[in-house]
C-alpha atoms as a PDB file:
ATOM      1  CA  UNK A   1      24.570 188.065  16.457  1.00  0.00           C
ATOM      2  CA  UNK A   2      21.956 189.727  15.451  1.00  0.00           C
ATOM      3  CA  UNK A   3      18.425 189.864  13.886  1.00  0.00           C
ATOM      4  CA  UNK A   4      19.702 189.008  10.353  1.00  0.00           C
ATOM      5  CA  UNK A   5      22.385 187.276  11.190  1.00  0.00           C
ATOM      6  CA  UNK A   6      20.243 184.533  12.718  1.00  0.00           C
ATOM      7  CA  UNK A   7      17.712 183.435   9.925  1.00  0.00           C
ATOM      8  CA  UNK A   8      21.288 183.459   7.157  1.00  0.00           C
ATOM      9  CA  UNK A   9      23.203 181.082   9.578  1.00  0.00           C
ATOM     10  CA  UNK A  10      20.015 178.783  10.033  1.00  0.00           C
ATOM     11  CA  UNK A  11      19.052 178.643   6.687  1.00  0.00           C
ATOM     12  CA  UNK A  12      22.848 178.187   5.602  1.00  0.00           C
ATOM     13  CA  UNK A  13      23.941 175.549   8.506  1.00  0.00           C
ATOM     14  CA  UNK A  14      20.397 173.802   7.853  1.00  0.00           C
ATOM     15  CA  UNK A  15      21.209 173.674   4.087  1.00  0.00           C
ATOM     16  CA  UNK A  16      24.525 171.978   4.585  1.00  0.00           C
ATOM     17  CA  UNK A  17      23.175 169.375   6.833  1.00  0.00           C
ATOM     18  CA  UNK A  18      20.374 168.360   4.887  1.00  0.00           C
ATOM     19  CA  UNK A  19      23.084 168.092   1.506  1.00  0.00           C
ATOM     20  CA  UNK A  20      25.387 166.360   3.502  1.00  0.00           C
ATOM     21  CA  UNK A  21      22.301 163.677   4.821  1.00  0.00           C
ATOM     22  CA  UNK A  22      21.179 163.089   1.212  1.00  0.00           C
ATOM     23  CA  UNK A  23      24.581 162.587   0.003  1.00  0.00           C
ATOM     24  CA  UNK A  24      25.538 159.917   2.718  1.00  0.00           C
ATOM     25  CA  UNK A  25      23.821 157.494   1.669  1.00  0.00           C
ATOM     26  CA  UNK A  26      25.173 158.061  -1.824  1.00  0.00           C
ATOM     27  CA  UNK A  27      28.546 157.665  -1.038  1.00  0.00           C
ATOM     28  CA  UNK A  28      27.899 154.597   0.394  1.00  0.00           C
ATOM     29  CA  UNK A  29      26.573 153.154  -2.101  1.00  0.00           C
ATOM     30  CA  UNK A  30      23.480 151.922  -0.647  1.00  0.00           C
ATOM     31  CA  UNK A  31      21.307 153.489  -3.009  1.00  0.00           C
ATOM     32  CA  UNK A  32      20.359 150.917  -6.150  1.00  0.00           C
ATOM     33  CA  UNK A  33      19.775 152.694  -9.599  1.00  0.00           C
ATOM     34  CA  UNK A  34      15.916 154.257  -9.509  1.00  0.00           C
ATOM     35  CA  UNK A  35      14.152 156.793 -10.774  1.00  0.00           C
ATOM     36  CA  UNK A  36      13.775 159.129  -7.442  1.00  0.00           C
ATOM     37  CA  UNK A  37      16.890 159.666  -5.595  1.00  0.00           C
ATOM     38  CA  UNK A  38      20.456 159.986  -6.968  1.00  0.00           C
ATOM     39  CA  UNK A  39      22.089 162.099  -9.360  1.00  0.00           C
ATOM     40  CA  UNK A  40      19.697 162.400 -12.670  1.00  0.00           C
ATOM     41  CA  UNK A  41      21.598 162.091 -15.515  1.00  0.00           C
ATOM     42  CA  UNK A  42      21.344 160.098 -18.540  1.00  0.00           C
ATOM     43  CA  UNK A  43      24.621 158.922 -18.372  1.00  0.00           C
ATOM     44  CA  UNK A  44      24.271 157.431 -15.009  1.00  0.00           C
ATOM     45  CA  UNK A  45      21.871 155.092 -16.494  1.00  0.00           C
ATOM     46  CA  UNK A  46      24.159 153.687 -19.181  1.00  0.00           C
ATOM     47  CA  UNK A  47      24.969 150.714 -16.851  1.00  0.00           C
ATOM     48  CA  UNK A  48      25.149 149.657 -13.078  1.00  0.00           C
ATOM     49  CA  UNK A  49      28.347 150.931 -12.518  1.00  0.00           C
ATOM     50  CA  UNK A  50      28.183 154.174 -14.102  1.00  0.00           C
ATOM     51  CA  UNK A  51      25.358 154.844 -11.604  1.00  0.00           C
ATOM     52  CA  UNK A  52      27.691 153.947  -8.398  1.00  0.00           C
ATOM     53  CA  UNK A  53      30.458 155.931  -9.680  1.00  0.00           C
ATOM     54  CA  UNK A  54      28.304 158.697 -10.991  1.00  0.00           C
ATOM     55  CA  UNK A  55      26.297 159.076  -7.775  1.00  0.00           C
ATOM     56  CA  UNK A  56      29.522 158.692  -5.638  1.00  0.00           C
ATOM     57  CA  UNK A  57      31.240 161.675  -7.142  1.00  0.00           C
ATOM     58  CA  UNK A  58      28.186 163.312  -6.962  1.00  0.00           C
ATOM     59  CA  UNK A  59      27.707 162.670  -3.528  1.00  0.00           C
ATOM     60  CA  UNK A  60      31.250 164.100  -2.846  1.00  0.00           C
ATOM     61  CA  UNK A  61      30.335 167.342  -4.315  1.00  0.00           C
ATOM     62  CA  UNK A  62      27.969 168.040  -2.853  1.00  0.00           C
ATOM     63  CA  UNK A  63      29.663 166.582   0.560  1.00  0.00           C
ATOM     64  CA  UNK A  64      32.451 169.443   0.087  1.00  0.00           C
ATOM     65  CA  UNK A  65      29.589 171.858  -0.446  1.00  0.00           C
ATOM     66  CA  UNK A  66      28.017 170.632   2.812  1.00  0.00           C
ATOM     67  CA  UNK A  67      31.014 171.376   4.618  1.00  0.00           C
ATOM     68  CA  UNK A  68      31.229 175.232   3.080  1.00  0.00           C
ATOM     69  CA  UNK A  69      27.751 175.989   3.951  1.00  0.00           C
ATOM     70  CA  UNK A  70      28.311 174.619   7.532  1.00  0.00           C
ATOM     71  CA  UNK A  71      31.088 176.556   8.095  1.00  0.00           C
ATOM     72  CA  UNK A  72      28.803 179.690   6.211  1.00  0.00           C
ATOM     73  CA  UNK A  73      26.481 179.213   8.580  1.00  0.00           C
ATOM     74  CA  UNK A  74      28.780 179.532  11.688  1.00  0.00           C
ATOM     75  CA  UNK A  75      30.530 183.045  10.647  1.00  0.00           C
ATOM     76  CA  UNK A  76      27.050 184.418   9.496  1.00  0.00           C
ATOM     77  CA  UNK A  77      25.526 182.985  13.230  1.00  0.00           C
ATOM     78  CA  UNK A  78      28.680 185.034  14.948  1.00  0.00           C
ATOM     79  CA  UNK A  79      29.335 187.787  12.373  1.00  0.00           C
ATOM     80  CA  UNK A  80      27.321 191.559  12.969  1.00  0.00           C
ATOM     81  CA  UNK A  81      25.195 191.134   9.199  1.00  0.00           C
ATOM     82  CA  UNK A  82      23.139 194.193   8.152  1.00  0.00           C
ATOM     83  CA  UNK A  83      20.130 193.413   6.363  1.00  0.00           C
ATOM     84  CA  UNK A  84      21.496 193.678   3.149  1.00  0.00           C
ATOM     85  CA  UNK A  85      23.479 190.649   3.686  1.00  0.00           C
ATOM     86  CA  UNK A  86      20.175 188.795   3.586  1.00  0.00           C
ATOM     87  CA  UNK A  87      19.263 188.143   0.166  1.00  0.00           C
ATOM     88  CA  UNK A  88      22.746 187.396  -0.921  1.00  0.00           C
ATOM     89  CA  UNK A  89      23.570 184.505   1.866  1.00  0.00           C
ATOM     90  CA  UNK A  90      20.004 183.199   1.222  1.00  0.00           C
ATOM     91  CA  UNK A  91      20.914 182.570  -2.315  1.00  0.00           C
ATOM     92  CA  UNK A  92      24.297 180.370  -1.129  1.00  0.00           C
ATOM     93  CA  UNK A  93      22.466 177.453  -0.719  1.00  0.00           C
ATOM     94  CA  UNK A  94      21.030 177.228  -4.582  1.00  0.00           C
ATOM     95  CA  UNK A  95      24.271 178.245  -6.088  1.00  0.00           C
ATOM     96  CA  UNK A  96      26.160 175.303  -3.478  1.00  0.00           C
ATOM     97  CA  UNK A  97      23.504 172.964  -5.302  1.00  0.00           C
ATOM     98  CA  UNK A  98      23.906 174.042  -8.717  1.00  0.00           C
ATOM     99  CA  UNK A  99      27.771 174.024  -8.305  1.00  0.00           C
ATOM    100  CA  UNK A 100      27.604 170.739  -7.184  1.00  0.00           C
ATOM    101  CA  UNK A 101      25.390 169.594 -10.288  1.00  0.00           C
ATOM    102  CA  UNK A 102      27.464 171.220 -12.585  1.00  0.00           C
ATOM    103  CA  UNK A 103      30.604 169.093 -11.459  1.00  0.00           C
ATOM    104  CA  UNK A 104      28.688 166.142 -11.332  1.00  0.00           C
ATOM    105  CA  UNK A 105      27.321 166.652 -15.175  1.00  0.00           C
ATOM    106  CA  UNK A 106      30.908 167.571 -16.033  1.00  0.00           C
ATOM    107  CA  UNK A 107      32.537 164.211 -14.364  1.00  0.00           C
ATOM    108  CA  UNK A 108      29.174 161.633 -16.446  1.00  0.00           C
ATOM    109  CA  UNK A 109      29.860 163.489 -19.665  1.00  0.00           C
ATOM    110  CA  UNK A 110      33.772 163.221 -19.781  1.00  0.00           C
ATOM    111  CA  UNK A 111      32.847 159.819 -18.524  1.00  0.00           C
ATOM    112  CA  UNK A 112      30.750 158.813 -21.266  1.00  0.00           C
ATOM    113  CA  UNK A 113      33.034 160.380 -23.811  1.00  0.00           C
ATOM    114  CA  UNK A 114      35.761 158.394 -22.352  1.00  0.00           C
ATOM    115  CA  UNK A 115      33.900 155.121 -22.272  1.00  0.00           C
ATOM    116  CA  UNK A 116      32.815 155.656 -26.270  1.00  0.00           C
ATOM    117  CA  UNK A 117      36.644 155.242 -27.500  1.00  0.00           C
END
């Protein structure tokens, strides 16, 4: 370890911990529709059960994405990163996120398609 290496495994390990906090609840279903917490899309809005199964699979990206930036965080804690390692590991986090959107939005609108027919 080592000057940078600390800060990129914090920010990393701390990123998957908080994902995989907010998506717990998600998965479990204990969050009713609302307009504050849960996956955003119009399409989980259509109904009740679009939200559960929208937010689920949501919740499961971003689970998986949890689990990457956990172990992220552990090889950048024990691995000998120069400082231009930095930037790039900082930015792991936002593309994990974004990733995980992407799949979700991908999932509601094939959903939606499939539910027009």
């Amino acid at each position: 370890m080592n000057q940078t290496s600390m800060p990129a495994a914090a920010v990393l390990a701390g990123s998957g911990l908080l994902f995989l906090l907010l998506a717990l609840p998600l998965v479990a279903g204990r969050i009713p529709m609302n307009r504050f917490y849960g996956v955003r899309f119009r399409e989980a809005f259509a109904s009740e059960t679009d939200w559960y199964i929208i937010n689920r699979y949501g919740a499961w990206q971003l689970i998986s994405w949890s689990v990457v930036l956990l172990v992220a965080g552990m090889g950048a804690y024990f691995l000998p990163l120069g400082p231009d390692w930095l930037v790039p590991l900082l930015l792991v986090p936002a593309l994990a996120a974004l990733a995980s959107g992407l799949a979700t939005y991908r999932f509601a609108k094939k959903r939606a398609r499939a539910g027009e027919r």
